[in-house]
Protein backbone atom coordinates (compact mmCIF):
# COMPACT_ATOMS: atom_id res chain seq x y z
CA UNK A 1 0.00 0.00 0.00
CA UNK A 2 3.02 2.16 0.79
CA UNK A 3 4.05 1.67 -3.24
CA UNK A 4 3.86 4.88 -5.50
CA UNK A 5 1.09 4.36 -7.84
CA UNK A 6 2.29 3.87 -11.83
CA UNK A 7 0.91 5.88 -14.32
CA UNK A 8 -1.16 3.85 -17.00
CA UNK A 9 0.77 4.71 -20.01
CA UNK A 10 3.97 5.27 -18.25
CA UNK A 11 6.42 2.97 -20.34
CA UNK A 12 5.78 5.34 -22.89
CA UNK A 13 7.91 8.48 -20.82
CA UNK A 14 10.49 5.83 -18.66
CA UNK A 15 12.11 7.86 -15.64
CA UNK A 16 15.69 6.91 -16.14
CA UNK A 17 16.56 4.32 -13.38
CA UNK A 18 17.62 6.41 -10.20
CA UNK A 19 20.09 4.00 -9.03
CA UNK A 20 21.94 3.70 -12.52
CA UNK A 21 26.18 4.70 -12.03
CA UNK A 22 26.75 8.69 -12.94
CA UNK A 23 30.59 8.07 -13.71
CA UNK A 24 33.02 7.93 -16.09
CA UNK A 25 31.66 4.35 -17.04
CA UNK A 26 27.64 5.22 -17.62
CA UNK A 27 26.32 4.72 -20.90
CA UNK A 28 23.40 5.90 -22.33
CA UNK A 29 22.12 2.40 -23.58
CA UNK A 30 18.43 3.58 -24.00
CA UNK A 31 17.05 5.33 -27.00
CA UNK A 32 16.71 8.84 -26.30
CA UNK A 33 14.51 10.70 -28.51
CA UNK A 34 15.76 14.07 -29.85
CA UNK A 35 12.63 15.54 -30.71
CA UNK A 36 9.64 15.19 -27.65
CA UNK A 37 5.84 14.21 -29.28
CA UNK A 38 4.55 17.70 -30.25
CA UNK A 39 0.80 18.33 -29.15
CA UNK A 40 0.00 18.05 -32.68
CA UNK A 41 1.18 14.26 -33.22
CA UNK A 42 -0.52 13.64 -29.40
CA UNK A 43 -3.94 14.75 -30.50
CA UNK A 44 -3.47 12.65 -33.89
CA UNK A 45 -2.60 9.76 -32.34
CA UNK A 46 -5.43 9.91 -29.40
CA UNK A 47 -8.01 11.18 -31.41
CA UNK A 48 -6.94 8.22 -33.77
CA UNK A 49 -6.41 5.69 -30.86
CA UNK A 50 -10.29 6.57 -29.95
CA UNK A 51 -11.65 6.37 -33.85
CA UNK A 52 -10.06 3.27 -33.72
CA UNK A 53 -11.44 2.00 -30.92
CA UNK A 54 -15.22 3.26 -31.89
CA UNK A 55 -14.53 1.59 -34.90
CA UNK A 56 -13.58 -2.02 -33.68
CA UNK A 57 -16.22 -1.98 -30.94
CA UNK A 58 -18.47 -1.89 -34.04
CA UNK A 59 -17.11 -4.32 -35.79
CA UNK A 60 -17.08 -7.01 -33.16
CA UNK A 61 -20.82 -5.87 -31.85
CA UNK A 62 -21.66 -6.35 -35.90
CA UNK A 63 -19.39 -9.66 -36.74
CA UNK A 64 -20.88 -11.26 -33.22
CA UNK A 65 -24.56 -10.54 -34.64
CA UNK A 66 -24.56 -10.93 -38.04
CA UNK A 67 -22.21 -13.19 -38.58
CA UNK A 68 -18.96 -13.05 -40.56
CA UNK A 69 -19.55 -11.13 -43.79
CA UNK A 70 -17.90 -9.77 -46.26
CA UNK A 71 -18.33 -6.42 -45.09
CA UNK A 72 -17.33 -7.40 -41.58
CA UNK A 73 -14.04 -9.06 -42.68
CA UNK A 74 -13.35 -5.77 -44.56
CA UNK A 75 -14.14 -3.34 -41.75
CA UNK A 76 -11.93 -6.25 -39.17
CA UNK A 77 -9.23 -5.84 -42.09
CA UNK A 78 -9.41 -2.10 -41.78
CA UNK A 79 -8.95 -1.96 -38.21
CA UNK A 80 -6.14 -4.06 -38.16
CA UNK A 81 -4.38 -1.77 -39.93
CA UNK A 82 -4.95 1.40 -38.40
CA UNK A 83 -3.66 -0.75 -35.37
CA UNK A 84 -0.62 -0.78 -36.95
CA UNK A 85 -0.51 2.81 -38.27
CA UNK A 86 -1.52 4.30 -34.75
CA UNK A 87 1.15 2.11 -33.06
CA UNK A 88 3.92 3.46 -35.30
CA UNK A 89 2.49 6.65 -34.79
CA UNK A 90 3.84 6.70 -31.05
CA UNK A 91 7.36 5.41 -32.16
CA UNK A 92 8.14 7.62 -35.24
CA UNK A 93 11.11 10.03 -34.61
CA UNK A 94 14.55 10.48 -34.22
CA UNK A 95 16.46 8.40 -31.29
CA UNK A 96 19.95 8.78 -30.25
CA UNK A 97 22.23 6.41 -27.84
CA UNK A 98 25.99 6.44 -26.91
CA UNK A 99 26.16 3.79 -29.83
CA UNK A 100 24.54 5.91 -32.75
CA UNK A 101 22.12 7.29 -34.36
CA UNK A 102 18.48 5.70 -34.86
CA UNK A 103 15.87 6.84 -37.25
CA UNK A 104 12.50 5.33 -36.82
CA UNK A 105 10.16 5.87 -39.76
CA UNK A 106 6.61 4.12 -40.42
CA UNK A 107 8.00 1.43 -42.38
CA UNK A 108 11.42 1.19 -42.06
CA UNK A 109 14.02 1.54 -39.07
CA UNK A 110 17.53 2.98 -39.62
CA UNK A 111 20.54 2.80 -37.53
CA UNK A 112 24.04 4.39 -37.99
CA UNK A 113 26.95 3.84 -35.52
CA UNK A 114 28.80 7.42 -34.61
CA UNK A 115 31.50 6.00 -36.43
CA UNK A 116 29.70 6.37 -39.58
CA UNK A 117 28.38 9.82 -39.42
CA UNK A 118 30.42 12.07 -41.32
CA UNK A 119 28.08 15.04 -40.47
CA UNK A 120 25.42 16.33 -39.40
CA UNK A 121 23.40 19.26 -41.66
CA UNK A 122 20.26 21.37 -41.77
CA UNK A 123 19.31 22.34 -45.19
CA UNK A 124 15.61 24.02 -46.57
CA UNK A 125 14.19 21.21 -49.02
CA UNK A 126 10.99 19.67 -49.74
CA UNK A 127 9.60 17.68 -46.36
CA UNK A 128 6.15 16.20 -45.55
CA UNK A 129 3.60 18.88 -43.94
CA UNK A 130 2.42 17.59 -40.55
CA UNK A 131 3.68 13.85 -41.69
CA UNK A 132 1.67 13.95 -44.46
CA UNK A 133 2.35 13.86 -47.88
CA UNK A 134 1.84 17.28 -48.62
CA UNK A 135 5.67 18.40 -49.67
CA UNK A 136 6.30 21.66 -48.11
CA UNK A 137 10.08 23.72 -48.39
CA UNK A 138 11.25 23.38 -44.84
CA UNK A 139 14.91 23.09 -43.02
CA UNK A 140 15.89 19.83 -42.27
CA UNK A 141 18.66 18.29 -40.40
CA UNK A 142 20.12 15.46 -42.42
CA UNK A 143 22.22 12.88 -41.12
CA UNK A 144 25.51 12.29 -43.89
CA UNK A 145 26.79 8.63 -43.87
CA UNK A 146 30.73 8.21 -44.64
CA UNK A 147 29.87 6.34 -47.51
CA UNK A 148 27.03 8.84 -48.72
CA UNK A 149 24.15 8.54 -47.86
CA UNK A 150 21.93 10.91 -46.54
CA UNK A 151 19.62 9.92 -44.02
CA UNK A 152 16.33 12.00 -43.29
CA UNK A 153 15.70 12.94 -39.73
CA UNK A 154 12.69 13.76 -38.06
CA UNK A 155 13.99 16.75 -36.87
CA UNK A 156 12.44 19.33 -39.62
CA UNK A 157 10.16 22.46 -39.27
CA UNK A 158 6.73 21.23 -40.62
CA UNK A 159 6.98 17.55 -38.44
CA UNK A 160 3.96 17.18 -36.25
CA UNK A 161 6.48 17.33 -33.17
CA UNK A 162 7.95 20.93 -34.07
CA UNK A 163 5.40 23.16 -36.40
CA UNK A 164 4.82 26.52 -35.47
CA UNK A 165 7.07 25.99 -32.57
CA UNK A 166 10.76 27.30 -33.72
CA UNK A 167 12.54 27.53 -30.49
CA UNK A 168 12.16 23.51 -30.52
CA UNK A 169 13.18 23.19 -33.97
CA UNK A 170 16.40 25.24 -32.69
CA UNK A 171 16.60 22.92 -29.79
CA UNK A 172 16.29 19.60 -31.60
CA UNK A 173 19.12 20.94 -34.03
CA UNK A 174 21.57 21.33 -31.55
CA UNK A 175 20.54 18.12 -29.47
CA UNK A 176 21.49 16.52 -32.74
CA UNK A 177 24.99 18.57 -33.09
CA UNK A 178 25.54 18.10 -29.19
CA UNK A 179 25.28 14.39 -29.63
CA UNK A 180 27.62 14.11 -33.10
CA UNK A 181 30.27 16.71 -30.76
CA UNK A 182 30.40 14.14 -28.40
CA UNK A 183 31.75 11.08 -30.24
């Protein structure tokens, strides 16, 4: 009874461990995102989360009295892949660790070791508006591979996380050149 009560949804925001070493030896072995969920991907993703939700609740309440259908298949179908889409939704970004770079996207899943990045740069080019694909002109910070590739980051003016807040957009840039300064 004496026990702290959990939030709900806590492992989504873990409090780093309080009895983890703070010397010369401690490594940052957890992803650290560079860019915190703006208010605008939040309400997307609960707003979706309860559409979602409204949505499967009818589905099973029509499946378990009509029957399987065609239509019911469909809608079950449907459903299971806006599961998919919302849960992605909460992962997308940029990570960093004392290991490398990380760059989560809804289909695919990048990593780069420090040793690899030759550079990090911001640049104005064409980006998605809100994570849509709308292309607006926005800066960008783009992560340059030794053997040249350039990687995308998350970390861009018009992302759900950062639009029409510029002082994070500033902030996320030079989390991302803090981190590369360090290795």
């Amino acid at each position: 009874m004496s026990e702290p009560r959990k939030p709900i949804f806590g492992f989504l925001w873990p409090k780093p461990d309080p009895n983890a070493p703070v010397d010369g030896d401690y490594r940052q072995v957890r992803r650290v995102r560079i860019t915190p969920r703006g208010p605008i991907r939040v309400a997307a993703l609960i707003l979706g989360a309860i559409l979602l939700t409204i949505l499967t609740g009818t589905s099973i309440v029509a499946s378990a009295s009509a029957g399987l259908s065609p239509i019911t298949l469909l809608v079950s179908a449907v459903c299971a892949s806006l599961l998919v889409l919302v849960l992605r939704g909460w992962v997308v970004g940029t990570y960093v660790t004392d290991a490398g770079i990380s760059v989560e996207t809804t289909w695919r899943h990048t990593v780069v070791p420090w040793s690899e990045v030759a550079s990090i740069s911001t640049a104005s080019q064409r980006c998605p508006f809100l994570g849509l694909p709308l292309p607006v002109t926005a800066d960008r910070s783009v992560i340059e591979v030794s053997d040249g590739r350039r990687i995308a980051t998350h970390v861009y003016a018009a992302s759900p996380d950062l639009w029409l807040r510029p002082e994070a957009h500033d902030i996320a840039v030079d989390r991302l050149a803090t981190w590369l300064g360090e290795r």
